[in-house]
N, C-alpha and C. Protein backbone atom coordinates (compact mmCIF):
# COMPACT_ATOMS: atom_id res chain seq x y z
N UNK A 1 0.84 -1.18 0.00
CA UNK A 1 0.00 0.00 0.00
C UNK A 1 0.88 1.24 0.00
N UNK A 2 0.82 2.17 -0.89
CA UNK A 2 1.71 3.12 -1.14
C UNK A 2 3.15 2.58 -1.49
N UNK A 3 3.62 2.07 -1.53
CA UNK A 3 5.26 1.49 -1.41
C UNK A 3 5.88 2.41 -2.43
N UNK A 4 4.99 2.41 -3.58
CA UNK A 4 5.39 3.37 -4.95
C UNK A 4 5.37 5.06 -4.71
N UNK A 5 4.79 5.49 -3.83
CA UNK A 5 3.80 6.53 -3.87
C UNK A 5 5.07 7.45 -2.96
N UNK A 6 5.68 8.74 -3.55
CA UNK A 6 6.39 9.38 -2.89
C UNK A 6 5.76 9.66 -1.33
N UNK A 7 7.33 9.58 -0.18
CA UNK A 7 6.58 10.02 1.45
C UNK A 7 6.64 11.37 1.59
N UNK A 8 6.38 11.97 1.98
CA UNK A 8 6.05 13.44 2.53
C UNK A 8 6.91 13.57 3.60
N UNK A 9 7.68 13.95 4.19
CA UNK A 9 8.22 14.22 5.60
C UNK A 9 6.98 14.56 6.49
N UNK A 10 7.08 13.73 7.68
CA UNK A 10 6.39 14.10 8.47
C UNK A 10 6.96 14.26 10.02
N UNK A 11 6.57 15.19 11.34
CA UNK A 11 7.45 15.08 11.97
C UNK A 11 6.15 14.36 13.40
N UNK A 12 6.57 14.01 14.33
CA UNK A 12 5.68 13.65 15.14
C UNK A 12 6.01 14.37 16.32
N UNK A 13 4.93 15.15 16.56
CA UNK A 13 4.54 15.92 17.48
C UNK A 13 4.46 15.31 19.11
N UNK A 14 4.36 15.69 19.71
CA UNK A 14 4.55 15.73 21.58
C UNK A 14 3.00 14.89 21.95
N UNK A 15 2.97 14.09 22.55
CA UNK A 15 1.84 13.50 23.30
C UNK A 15 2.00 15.26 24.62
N UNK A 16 0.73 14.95 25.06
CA UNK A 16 0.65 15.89 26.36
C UNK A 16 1.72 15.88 27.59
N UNK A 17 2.64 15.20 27.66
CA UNK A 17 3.53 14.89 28.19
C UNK A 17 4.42 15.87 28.39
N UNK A 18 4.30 17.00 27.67
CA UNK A 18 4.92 18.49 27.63
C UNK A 18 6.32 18.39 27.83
N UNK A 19 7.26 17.27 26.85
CA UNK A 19 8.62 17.04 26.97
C UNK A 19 9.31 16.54 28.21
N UNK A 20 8.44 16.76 29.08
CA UNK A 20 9.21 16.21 30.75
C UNK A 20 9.70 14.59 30.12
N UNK A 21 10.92 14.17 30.39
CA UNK A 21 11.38 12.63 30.33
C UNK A 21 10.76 12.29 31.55
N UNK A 22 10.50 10.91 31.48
CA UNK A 22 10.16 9.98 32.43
C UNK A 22 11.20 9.71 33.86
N UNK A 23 12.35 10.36 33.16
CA UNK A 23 13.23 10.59 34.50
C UNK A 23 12.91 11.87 35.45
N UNK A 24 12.94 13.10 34.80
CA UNK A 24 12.76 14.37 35.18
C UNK A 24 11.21 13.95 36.46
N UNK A 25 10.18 13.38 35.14
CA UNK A 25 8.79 12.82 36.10
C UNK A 25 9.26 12.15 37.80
N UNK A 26 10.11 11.39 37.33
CA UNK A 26 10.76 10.52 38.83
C UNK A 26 11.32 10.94 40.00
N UNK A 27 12.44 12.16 39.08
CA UNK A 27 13.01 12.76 40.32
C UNK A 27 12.21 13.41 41.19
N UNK A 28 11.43 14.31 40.30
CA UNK A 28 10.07 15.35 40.80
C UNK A 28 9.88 14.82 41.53
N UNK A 29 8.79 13.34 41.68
CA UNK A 29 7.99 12.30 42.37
C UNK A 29 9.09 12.39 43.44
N UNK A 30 9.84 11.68 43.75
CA UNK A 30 10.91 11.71 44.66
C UNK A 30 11.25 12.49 45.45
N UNK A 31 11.37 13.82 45.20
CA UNK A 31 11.71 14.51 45.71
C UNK A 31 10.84 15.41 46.59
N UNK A 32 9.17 15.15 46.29
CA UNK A 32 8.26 15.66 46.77
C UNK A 32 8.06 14.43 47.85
N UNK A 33 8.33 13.15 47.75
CA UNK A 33 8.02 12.23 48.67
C UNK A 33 8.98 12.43 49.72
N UNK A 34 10.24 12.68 49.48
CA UNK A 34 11.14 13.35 50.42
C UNK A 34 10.76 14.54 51.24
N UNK A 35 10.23 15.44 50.24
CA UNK A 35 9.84 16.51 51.38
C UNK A 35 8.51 16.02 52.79
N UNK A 36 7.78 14.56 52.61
CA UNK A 36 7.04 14.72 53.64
C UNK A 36 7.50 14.42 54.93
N UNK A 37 7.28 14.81 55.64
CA UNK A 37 7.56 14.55 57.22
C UNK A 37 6.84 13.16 57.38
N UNK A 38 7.72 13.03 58.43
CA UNK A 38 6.63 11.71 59.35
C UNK A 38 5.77 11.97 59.93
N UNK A 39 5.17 12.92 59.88
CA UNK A 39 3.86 12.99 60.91
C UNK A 39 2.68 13.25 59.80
N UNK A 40 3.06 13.48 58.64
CA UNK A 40 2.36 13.73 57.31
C UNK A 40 1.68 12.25 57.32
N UNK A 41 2.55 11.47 57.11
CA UNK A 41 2.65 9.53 57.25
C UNK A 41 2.01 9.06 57.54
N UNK A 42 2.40 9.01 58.95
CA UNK A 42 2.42 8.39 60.26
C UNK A 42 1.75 8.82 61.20
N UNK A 43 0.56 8.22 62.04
CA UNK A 43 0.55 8.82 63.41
C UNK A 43 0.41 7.00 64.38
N UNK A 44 0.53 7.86 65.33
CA UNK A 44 0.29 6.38 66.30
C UNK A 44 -0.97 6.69 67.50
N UNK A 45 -1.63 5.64 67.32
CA UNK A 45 -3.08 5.13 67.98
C UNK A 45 -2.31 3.95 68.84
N UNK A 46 -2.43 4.94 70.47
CA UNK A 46 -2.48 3.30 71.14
C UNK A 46 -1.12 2.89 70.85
N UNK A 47 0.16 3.81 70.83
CA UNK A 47 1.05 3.63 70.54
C UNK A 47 1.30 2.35 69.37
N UNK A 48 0.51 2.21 68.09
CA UNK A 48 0.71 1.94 67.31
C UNK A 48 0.93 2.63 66.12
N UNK A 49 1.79 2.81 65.18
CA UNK A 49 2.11 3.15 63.75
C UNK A 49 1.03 2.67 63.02
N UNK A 50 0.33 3.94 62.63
CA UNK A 50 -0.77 3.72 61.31
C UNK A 50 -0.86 5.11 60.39
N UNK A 51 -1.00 4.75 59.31
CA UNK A 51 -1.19 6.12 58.21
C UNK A 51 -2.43 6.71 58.35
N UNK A 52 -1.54 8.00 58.48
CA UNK A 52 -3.08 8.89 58.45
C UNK A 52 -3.82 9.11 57.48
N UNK A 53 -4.82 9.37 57.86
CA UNK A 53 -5.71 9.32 57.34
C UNK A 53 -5.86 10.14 55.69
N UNK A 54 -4.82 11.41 55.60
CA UNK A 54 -4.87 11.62 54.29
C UNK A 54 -3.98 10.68 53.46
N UNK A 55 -2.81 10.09 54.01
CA UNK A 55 -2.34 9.35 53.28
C UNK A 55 -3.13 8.01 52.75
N UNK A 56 -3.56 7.62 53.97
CA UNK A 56 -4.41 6.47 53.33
C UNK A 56 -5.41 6.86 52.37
N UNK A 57 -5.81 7.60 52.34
CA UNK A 57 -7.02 8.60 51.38
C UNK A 57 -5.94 8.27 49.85
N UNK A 58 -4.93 9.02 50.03
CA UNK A 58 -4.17 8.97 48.58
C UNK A 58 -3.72 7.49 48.48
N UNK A 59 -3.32 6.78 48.96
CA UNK A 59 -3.31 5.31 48.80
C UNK A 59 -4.39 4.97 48.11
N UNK A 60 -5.54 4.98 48.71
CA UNK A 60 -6.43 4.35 47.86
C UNK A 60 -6.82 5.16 46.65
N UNK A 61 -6.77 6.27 46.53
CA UNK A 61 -6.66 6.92 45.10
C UNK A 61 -5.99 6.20 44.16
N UNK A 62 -4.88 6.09 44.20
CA UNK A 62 -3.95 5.08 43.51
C UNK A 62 -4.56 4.01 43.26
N UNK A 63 -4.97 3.48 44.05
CA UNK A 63 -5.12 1.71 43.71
C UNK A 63 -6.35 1.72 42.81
N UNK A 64 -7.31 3.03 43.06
CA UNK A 64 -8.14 2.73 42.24
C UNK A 64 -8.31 3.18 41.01
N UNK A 65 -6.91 3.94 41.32
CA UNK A 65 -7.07 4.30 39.31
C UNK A 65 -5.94 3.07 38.73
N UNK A 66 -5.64 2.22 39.52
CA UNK A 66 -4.91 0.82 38.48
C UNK A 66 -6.37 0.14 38.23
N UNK A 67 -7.44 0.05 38.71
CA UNK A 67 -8.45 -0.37 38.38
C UNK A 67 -9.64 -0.04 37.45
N UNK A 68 -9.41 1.40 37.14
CA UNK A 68 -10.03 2.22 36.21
C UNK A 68 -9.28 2.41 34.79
N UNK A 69 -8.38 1.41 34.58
CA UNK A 69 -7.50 1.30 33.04
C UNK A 69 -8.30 1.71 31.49
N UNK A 70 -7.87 1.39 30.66
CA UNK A 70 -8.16 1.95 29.35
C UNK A 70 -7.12 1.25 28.61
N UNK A 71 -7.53 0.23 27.69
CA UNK A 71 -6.65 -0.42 26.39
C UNK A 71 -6.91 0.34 25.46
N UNK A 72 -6.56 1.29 24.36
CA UNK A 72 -7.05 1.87 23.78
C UNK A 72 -6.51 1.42 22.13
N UNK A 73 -7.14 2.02 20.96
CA UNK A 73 -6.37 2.05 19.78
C UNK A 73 -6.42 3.92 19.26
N UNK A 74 -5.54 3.59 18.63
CA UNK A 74 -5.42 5.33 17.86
C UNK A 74 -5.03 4.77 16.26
N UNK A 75 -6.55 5.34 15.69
CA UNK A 75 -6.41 4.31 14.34
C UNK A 75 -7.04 6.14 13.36
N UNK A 76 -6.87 5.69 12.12
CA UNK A 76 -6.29 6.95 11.29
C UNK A 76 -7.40 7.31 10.95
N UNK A 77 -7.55 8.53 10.59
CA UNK A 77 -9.02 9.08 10.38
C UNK A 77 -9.44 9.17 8.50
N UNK A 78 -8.40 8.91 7.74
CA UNK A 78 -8.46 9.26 6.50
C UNK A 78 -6.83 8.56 5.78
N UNK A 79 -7.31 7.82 4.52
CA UNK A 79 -6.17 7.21 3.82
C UNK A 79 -5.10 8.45 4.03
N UNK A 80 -3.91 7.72 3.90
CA UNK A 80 -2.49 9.07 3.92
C UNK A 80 -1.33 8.19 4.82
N UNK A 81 -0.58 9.51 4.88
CA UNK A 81 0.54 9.09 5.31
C UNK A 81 0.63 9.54 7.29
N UNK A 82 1.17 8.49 7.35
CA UNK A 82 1.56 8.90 9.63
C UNK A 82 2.74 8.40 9.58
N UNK A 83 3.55 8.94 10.76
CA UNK A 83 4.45 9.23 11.29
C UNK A 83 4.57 7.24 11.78
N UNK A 84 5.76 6.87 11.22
CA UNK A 84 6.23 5.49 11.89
C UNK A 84 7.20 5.60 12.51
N UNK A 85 7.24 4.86 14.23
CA UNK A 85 8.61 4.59 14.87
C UNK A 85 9.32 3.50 14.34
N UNK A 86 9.16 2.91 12.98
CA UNK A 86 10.19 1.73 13.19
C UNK A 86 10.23 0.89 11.67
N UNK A 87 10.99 0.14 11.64
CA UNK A 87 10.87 -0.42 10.12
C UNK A 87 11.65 0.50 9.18
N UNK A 88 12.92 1.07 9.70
CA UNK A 88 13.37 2.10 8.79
C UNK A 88 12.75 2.94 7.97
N UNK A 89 11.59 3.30 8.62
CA UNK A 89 10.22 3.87 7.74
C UNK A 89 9.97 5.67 8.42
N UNK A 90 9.99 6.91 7.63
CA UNK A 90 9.71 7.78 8.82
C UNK A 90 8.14 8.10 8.55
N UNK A 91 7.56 7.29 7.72
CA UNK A 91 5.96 7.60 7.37
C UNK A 91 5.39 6.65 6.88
N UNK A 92 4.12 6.00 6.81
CA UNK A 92 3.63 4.92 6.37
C UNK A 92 2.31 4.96 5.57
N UNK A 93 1.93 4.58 5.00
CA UNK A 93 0.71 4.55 4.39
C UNK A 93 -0.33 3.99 4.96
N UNK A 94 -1.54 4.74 6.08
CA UNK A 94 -2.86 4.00 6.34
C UNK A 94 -3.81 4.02 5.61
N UNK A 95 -4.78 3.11 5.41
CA UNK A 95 -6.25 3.31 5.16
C UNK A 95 -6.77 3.66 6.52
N UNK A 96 -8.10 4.57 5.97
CA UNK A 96 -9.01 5.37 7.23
C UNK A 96 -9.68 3.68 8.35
N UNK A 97 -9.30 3.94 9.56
CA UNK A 97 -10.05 2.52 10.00
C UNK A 97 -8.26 1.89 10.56
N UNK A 98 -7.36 2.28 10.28
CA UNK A 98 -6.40 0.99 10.00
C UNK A 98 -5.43 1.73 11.31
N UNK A 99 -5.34 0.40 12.53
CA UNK A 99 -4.56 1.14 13.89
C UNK A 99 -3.74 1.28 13.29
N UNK A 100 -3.27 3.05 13.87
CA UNK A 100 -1.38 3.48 14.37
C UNK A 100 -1.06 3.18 15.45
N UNK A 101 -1.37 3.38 16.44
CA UNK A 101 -0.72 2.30 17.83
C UNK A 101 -2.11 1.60 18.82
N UNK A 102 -1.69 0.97 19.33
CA UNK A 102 -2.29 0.48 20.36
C UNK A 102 -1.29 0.81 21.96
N UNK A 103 -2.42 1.16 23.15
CA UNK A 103 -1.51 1.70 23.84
C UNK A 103 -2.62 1.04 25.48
N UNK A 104 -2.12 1.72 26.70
CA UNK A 104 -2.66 1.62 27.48
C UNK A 104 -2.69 3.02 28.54
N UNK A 105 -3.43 3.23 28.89
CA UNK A 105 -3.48 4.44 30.17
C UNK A 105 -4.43 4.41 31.29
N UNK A 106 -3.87 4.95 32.80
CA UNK A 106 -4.71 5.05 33.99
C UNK A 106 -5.43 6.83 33.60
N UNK A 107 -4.75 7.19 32.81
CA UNK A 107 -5.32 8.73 32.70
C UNK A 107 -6.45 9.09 31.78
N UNK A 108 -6.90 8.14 30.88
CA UNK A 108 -8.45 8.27 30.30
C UNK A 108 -7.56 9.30 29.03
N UNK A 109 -8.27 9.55 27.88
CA UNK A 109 -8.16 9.49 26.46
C UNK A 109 -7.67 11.43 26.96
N UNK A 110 -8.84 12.26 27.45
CA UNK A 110 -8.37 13.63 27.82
C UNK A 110 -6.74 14.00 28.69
N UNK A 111 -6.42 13.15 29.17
CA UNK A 111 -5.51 13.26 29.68
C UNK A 111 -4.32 12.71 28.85
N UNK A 112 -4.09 11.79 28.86
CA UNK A 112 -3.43 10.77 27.50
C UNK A 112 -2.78 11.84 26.58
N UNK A 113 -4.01 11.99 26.06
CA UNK A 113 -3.66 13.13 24.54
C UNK A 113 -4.26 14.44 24.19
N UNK A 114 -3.96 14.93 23.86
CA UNK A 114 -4.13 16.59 23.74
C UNK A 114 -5.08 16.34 22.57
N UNK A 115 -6.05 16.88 22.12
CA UNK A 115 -6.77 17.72 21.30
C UNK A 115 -5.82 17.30 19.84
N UNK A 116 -4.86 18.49 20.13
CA UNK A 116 -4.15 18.84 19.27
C UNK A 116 -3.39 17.91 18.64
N UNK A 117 -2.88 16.59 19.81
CA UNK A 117 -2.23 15.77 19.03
C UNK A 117 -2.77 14.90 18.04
N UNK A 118 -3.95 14.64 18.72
CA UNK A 118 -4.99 13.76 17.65
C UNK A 118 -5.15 14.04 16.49
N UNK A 119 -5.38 15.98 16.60
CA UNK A 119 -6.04 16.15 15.12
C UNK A 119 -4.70 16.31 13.87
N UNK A 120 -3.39 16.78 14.66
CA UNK A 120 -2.13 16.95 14.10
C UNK A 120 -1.83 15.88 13.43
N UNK A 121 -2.14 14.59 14.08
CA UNK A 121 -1.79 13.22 13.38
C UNK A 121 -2.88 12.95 12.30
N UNK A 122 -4.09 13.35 12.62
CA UNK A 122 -5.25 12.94 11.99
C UNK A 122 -5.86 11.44 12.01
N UNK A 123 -5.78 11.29 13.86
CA UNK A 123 -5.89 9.90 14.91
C UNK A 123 -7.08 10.24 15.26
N UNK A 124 -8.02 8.92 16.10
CA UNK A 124 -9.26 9.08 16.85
C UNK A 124 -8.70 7.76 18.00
N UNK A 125 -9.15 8.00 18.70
CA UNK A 125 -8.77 7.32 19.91
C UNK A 125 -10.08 6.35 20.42
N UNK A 126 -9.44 5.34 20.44
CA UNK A 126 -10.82 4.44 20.42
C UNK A 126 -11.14 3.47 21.57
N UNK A 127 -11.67 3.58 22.67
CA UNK A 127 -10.92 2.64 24.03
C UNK A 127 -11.39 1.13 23.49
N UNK A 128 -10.75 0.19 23.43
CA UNK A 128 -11.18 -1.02 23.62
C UNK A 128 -11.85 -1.99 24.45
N UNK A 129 -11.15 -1.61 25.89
CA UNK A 129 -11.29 -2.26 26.82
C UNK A 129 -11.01 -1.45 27.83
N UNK A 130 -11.72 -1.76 29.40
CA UNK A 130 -11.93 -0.78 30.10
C UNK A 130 -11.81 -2.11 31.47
N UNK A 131 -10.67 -1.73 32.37
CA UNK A 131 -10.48 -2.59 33.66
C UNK A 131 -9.41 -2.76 34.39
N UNK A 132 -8.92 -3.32 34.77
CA UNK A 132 -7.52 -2.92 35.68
C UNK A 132 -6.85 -2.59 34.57
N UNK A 133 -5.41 -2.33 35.53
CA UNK A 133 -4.61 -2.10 34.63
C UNK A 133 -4.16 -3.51 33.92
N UNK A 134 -4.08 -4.26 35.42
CA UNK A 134 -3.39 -6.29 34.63
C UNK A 134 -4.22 -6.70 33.23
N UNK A 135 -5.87 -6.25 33.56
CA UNK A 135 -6.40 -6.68 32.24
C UNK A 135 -5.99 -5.74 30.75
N UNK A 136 -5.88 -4.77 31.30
CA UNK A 136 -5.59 -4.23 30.41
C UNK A 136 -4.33 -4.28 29.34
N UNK A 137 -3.13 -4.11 30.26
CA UNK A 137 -1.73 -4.49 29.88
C UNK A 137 -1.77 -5.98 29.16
N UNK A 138 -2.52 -6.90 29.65
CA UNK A 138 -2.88 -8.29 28.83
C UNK A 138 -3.14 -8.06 27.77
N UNK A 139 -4.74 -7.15 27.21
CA UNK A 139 -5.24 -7.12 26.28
C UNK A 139 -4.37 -6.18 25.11
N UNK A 140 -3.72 -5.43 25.41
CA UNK A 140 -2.93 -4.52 24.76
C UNK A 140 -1.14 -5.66 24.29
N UNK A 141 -1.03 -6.41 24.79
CA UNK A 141 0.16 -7.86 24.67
C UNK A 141 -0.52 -8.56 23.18
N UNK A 142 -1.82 -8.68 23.93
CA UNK A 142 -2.56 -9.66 22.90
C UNK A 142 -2.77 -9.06 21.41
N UNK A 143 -3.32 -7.88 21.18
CA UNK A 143 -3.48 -6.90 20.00
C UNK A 143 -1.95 -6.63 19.33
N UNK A 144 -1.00 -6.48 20.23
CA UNK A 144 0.44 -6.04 19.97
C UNK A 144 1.05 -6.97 18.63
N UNK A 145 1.17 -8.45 19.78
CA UNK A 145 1.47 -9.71 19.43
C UNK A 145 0.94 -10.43 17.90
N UNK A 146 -0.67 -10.00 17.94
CA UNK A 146 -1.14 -10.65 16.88
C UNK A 146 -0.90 -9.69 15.37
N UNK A 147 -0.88 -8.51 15.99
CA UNK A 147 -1.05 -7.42 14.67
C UNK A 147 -0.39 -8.03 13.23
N UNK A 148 0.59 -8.86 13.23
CA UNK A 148 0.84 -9.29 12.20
C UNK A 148 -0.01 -10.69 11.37
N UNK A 149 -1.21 -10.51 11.82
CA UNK A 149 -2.20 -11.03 11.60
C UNK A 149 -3.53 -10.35 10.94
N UNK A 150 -3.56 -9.17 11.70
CA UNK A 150 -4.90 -8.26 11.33
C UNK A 150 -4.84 -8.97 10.21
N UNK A 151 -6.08 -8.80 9.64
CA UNK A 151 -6.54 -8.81 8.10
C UNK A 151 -6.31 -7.09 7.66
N UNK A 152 -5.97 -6.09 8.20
CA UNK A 152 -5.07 -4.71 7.13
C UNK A 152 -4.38 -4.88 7.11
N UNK A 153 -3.68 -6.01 7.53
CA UNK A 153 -2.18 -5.73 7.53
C UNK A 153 -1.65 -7.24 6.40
N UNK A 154 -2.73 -8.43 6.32
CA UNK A 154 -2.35 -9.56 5.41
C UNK A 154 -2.84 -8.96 4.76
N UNK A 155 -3.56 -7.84 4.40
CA UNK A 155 -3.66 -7.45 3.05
C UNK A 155 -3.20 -7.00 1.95
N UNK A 156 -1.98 -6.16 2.88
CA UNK A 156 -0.99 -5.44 2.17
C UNK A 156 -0.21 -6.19 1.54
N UNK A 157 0.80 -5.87 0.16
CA UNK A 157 1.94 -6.66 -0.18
C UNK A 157 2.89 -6.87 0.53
N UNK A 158 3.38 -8.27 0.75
CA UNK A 158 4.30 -8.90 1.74
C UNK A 158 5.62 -7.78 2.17
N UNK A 159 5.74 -6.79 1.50
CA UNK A 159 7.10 -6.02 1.61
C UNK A 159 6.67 -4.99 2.42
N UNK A 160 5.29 -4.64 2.37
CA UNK A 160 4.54 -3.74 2.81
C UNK A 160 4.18 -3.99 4.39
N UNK A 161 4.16 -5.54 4.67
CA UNK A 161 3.30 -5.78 6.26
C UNK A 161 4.15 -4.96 7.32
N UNK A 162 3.77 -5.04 8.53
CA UNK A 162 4.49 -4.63 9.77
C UNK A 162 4.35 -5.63 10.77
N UNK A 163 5.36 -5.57 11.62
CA UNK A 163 5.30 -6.34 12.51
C UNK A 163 4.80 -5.97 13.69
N UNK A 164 4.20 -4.72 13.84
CA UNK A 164 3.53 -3.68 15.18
C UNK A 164 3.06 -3.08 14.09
N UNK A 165 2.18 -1.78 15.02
CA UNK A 165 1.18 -0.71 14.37
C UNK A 165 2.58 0.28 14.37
N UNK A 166 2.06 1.27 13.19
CA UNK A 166 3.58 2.12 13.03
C UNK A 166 3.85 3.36 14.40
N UNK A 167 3.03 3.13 14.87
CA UNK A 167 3.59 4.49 16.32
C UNK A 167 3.58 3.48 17.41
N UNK A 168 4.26 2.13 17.42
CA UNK A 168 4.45 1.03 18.99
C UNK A 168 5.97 1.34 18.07
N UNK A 169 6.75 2.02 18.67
CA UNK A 169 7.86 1.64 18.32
C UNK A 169 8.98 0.31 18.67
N UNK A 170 8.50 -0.18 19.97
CA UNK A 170 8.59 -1.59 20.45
C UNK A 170 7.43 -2.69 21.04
N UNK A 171 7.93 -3.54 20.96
CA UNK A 171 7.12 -4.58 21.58
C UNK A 171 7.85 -4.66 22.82
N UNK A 172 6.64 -4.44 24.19
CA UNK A 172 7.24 -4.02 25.50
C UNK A 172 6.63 -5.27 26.69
């Protein structure tokens, strides 16, 4: 599909992630967990050690957004060219309908992705599946794994298939 068809340069734009690396994210995290005191923590009942009560509050915040997951796809809105991580490819040819990545998030599709990135790519975001995160991370293995199966993708000429959707730049 396209193989003949001159590529366009395309460049791929920023998820909402606003450039922070995943390290920069860590230290931050870290360093704010450092700033709490123990009494922030900790109090003791009955001379026992137990978390107070806002912490336990944010504890369970957490746990319940690993339970509120999202498998999602981001599949192309119109035949053309998108931005590929891989396959010595820097652009690929979709049909409208045909996934660019498959992904997973605790942050729901508004958070995930900007507006802007969607329409920049000319993506729609499509949740699949909706449940922990374990189910989720499963179901997103399973879609990953098989993609060289889809029927868009045995459709294409053999030189043409992929072995992932073109924005999974790895299999993780």
């Amino acid at each position: 599909m396209g193989a003949n068809s001159p590529r366009p340069p395309v460049s791929s734009p920023e998820t909402k992630s606003g450039g922070f690396s995943p390290f920069i994210i860590a230290v931050i995290a870290f360093l704010i967990v450092c700033a709490l005191e123990w009494s922030d923590v900790i109090e003791y009942i009955d001379g026992e050690p137990r978390l107070t009560a806002k912490h336990q509050n944010q504890l369970q915040k957490k746990l319940n957004e690993l339970e509120e997951a999202e498998q999602y796809a981001l599949v192309a809105q119109n035949d053309g060219y998108y931005p590929c991580l891989h396959s010595n490819r820097q652009v690929y040819f979709l049909r409208a309908g045909e996934v660019w990545k498959y992904g997973v998030t605790i942050k729901g599709e508004k958070k995930r992705y900007t507006a802007q990135f969607l329409q920049v790519n000319g993506v729609s975001y499509i949740r699949q599946l909706k449940g922990s995160i374990a189910e989720c991370l499963k179901e997103e293995q399973q879609k990953l794994f098989s993609y060289p199966m889809l029927p868009e993708n045995l459709s294409r000429p053999e030189a043409d298939r992929l072995l992932r959707p073109p924005y999974n730049p790895v299999l993780r």
